[in-house]
C-alpha atoms as a PDB file:
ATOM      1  CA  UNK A   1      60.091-122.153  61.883  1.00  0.00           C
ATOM      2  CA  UNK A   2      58.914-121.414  58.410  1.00  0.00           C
ATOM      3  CA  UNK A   3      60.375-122.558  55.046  1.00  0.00           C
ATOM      4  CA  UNK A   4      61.291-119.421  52.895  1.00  0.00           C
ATOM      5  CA  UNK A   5      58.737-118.975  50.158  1.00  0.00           C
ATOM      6  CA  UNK A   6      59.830-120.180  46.868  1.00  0.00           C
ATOM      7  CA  UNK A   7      59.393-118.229  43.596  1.00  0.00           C
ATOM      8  CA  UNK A   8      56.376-120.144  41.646  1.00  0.00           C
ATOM      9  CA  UNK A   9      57.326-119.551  37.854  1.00  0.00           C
ATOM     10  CA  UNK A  10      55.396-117.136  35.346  1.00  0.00           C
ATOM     11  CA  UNK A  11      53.790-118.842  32.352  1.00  0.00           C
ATOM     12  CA  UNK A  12      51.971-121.605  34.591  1.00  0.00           C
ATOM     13  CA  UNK A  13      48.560-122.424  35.013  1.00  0.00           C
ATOM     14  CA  UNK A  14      48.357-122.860  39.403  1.00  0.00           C
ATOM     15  CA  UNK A  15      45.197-123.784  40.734  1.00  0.00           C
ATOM     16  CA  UNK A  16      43.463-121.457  43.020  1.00  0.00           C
ATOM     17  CA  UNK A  17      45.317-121.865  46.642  1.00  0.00           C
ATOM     18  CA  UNK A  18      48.211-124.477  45.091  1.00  0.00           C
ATOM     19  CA  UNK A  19      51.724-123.586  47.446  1.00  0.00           C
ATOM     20  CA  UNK A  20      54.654-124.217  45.174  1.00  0.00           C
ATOM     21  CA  UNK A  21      56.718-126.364  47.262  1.00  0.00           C
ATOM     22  CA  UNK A  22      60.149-126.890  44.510  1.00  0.00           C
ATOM     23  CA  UNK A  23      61.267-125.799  41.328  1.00  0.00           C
ATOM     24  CA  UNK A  24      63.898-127.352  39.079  1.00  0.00           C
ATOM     25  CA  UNK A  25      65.449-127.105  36.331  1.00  0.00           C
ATOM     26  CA  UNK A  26      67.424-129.022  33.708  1.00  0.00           C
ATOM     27  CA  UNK A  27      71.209-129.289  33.962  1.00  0.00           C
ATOM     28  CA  UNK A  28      72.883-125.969  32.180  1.00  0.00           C
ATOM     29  CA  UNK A  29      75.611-127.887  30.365  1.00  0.00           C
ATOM     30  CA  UNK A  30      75.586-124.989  28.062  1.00  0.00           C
ATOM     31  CA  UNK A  31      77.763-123.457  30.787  1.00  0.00           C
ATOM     32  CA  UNK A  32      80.448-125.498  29.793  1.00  0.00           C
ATOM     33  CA  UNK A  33      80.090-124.244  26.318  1.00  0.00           C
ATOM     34  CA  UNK A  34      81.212-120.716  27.647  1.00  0.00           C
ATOM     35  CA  UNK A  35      84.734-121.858  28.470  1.00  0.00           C
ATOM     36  CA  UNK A  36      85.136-123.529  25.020  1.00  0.00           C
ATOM     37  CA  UNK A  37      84.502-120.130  23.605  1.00  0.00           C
ATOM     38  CA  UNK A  38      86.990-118.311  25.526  1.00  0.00           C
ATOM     39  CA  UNK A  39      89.490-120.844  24.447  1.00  0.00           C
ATOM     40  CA  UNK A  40      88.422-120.391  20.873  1.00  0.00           C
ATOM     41  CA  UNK A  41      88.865-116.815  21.013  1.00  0.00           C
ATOM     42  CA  UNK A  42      92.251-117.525  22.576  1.00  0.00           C
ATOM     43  CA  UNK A  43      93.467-119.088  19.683  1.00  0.00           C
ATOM     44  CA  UNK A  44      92.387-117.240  16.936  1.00  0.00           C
ATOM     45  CA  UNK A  45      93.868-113.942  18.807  1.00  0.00           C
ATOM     46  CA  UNK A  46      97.161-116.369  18.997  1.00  0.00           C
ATOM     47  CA  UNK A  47      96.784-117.362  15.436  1.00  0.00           C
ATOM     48  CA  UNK A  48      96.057-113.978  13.932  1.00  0.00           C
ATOM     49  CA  UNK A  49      98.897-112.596  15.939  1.00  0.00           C
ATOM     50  CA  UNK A  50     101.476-115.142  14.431  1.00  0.00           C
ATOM     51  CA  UNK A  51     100.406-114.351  10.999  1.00  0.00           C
ATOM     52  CA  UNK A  52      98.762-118.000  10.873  1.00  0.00           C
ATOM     53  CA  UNK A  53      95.001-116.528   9.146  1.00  0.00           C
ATOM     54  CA  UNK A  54      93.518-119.773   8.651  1.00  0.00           C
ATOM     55  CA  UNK A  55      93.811-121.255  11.831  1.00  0.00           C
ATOM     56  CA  UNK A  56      92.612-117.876  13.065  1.00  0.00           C
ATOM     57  CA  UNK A  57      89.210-117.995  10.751  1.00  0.00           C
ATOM     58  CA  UNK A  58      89.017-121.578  11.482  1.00  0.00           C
ATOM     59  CA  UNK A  59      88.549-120.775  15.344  1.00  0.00           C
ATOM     60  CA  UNK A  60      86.426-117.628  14.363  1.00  0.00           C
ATOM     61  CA  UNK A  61      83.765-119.698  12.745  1.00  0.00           C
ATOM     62  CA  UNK A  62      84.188-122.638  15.651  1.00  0.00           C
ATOM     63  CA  UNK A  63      83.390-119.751  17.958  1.00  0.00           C
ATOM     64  CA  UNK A  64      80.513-118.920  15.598  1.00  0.00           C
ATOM     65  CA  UNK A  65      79.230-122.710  15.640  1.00  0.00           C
ATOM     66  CA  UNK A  66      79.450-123.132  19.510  1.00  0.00           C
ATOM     67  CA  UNK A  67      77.925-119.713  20.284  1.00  0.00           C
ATOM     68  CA  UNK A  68      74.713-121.217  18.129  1.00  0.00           C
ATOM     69  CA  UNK A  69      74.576-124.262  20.245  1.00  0.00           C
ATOM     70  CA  UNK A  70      75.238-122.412  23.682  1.00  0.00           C
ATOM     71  CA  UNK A  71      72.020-119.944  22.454  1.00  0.00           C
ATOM     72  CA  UNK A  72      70.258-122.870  21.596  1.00  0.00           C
ATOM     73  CA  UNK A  73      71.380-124.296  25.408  1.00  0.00           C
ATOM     74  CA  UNK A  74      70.424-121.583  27.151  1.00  0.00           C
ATOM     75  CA  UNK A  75      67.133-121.093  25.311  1.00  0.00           C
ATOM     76  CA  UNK A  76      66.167-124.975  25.759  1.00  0.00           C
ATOM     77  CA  UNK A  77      67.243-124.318  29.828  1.00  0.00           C
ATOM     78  CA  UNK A  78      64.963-121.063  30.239  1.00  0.00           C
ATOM     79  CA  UNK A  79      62.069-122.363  28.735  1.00  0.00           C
ATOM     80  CA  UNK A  80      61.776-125.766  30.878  1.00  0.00           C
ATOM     81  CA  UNK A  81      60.754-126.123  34.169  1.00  0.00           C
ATOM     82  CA  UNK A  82      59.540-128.731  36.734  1.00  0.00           C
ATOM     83  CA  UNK A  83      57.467-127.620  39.599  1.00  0.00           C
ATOM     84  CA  UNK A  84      56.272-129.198  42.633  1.00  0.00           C
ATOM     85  CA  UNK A  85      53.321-128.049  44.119  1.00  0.00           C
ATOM     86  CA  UNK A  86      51.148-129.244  47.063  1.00  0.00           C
ATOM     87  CA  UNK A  87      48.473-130.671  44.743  1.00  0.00           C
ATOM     88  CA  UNK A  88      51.074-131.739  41.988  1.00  0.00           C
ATOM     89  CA  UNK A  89      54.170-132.124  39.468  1.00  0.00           C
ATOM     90  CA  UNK A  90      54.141-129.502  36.505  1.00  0.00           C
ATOM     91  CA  UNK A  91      56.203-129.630  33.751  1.00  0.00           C
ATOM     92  CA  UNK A  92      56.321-126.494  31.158  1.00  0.00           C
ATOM     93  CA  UNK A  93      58.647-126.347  28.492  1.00  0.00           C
ATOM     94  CA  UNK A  94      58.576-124.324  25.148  1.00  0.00           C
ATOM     95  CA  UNK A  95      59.828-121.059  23.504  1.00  0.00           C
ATOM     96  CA  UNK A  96      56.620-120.317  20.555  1.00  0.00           C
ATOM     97  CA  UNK A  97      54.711-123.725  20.935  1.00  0.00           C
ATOM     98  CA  UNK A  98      54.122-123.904  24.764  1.00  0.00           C
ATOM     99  CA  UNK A  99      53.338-126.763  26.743  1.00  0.00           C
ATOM    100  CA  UNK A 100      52.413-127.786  30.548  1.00  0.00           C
ATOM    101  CA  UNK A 101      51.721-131.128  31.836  1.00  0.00           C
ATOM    102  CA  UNK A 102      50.695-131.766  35.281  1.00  0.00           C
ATOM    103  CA  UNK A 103      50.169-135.262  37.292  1.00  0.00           C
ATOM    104  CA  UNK A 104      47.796-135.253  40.147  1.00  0.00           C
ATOM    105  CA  UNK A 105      50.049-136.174  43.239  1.00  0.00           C
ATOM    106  CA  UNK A 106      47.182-138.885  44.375  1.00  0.00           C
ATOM    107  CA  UNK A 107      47.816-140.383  41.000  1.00  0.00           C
ATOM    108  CA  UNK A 108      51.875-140.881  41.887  1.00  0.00           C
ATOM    109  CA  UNK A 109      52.312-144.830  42.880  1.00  0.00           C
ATOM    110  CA  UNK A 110      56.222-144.922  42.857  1.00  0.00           C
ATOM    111  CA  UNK A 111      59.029-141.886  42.595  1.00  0.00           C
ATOM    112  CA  UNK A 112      62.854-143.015  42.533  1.00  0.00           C
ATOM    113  CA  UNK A 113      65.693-140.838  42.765  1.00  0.00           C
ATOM    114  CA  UNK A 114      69.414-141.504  40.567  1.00  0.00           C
ATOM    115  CA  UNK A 115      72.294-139.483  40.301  1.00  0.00           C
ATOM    116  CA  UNK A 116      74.381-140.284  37.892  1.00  0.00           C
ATOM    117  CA  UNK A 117      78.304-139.518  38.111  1.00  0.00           C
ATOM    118  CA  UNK A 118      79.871-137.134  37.903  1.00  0.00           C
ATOM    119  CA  UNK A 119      77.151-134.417  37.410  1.00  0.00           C
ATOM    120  CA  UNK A 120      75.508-135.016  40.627  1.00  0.00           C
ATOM    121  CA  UNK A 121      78.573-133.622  42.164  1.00  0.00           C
ATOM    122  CA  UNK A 122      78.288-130.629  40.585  1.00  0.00           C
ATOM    123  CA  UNK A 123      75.186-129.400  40.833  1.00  0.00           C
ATOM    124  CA  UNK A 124      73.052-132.411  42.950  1.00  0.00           C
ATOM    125  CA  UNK A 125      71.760-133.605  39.282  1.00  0.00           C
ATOM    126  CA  UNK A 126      69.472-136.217  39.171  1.00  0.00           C
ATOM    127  CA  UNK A 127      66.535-137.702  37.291  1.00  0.00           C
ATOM    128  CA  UNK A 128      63.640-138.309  39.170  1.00  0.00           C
ATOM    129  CA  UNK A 129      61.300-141.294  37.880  1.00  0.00           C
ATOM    130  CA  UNK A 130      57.952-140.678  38.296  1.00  0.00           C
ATOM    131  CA  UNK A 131      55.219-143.606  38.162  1.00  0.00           C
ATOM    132  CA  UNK A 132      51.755-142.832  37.910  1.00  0.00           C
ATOM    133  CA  UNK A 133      48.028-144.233  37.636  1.00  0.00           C
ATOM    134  CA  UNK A 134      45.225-143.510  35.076  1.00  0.00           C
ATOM    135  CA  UNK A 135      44.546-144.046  31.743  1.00  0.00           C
ATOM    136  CA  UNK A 136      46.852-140.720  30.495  1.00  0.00           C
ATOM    137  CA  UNK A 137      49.636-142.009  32.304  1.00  0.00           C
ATOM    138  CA  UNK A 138      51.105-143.078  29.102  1.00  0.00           C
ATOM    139  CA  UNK A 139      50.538-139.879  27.869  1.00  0.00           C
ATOM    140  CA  UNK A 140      52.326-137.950  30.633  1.00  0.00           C
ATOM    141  CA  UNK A 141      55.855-140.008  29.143  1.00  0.00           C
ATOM    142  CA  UNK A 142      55.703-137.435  26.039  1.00  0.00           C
ATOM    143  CA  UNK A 143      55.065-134.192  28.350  1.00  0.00           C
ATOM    144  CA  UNK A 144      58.096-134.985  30.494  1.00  0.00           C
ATOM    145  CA  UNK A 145      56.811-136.173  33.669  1.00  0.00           C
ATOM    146  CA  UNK A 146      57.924-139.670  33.273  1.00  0.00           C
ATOM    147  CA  UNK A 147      61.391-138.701  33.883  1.00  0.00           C
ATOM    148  CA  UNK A 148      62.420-135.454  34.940  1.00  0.00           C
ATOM    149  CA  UNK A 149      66.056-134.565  34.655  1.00  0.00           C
ATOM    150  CA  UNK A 150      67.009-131.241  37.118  1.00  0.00           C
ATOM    151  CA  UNK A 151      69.134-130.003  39.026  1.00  0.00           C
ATOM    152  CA  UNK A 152      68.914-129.892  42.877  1.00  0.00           C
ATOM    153  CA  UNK A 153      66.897-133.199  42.764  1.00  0.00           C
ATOM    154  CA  UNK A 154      67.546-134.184  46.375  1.00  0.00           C
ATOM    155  CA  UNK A 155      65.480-131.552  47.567  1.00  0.00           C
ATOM    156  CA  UNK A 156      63.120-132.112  45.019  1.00  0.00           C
ATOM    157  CA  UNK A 157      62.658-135.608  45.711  1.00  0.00           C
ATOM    158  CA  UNK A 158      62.773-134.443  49.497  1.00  0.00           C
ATOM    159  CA  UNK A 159      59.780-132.435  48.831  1.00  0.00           C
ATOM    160  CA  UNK A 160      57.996-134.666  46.521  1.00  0.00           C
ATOM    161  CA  UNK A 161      58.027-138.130  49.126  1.00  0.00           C
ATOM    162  CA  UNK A 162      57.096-135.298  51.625  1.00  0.00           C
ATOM    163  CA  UNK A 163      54.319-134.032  49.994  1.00  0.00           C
ATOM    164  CA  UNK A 164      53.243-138.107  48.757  1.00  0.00           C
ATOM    165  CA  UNK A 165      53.318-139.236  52.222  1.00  0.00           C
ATOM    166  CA  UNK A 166      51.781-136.284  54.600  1.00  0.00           C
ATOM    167  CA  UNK A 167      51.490-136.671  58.423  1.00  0.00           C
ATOM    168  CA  UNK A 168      54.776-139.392  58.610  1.00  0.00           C
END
């Protein structure tokens, strides 16, 4: 039986024959920020109905406020990705100043899996902690391969101690 193919993301650099073998992505807690809007909106309909204007422009510009950080969310969310290929971990992230990292997977000496409460419920979030040899290990920390914070981790990870540990 074959795995379905998974849908390598645009924008990367993939070596000549590299299978992409997961993609994640950060956790989309600007989500949440969509219900705080309705709310919002709620209210200042309520309080411009009752005659109650400042309370009603107070919510407007609340709305205004949260719809800045939920574009900023969903901009930060689109832009960065972690992929897994059969050679090794990518990260790309960045909206005008782009950036991709990549760790060999014969450089990875330890990977660890945690899910912190109560987002892993949600959406299987969990930061996966990636160790690795050479002398721009260090460097990797900055590009976001150190730790990588995504959503469905467990079959990342899955993938990732697969593809570490081939033949087992």
């Amino acid at each position: 039986m074959t795995e379905p193919a998974i849908h390598a993301p645009g924008g990367i650099i993939y070596e000549p024959g590299e299978r992409v073998l997961a993609v994640g992505r950060p956790f989309a807690w600007w989500v949440l920020l969509v219900g705080l809007e309705l709310v919002l909106l709620i209210v200042a309909a309520i309080a411009s109905s009752q005659g109650q204007q400042v309370i009603a422009y107070a919510a407007l510009a609340a709305v205004f406020v949260a719809l800045l950080y939920l574009i900023s969310g969903y901009l930060q969310w689109t832009t960065r990705v972690w992929v897994l290929t059969d050679r090794r971990v990518i990260a790309k992230s960045g909206i005008l100043n782009r950036t991709q990292a990549a760790v060999l997977l014969e450089r990875v000496q330890d990977a660890s899996l945690t899910k912190p409460f109560p987002a892993s419920l949600i959406a299987d979030y969990g930061i996966l902690h990636l160790e690795s040899a050479g002398i721009h290990s260090a460097a990797l920390v900055t590009e976001g391969l150190n730790e990588i914070a995504i959503t469905g981790a467990s079959r990342f990870y899955a993938q990732l101690t697969d593809a570490l540990t081939p033949g087992r």
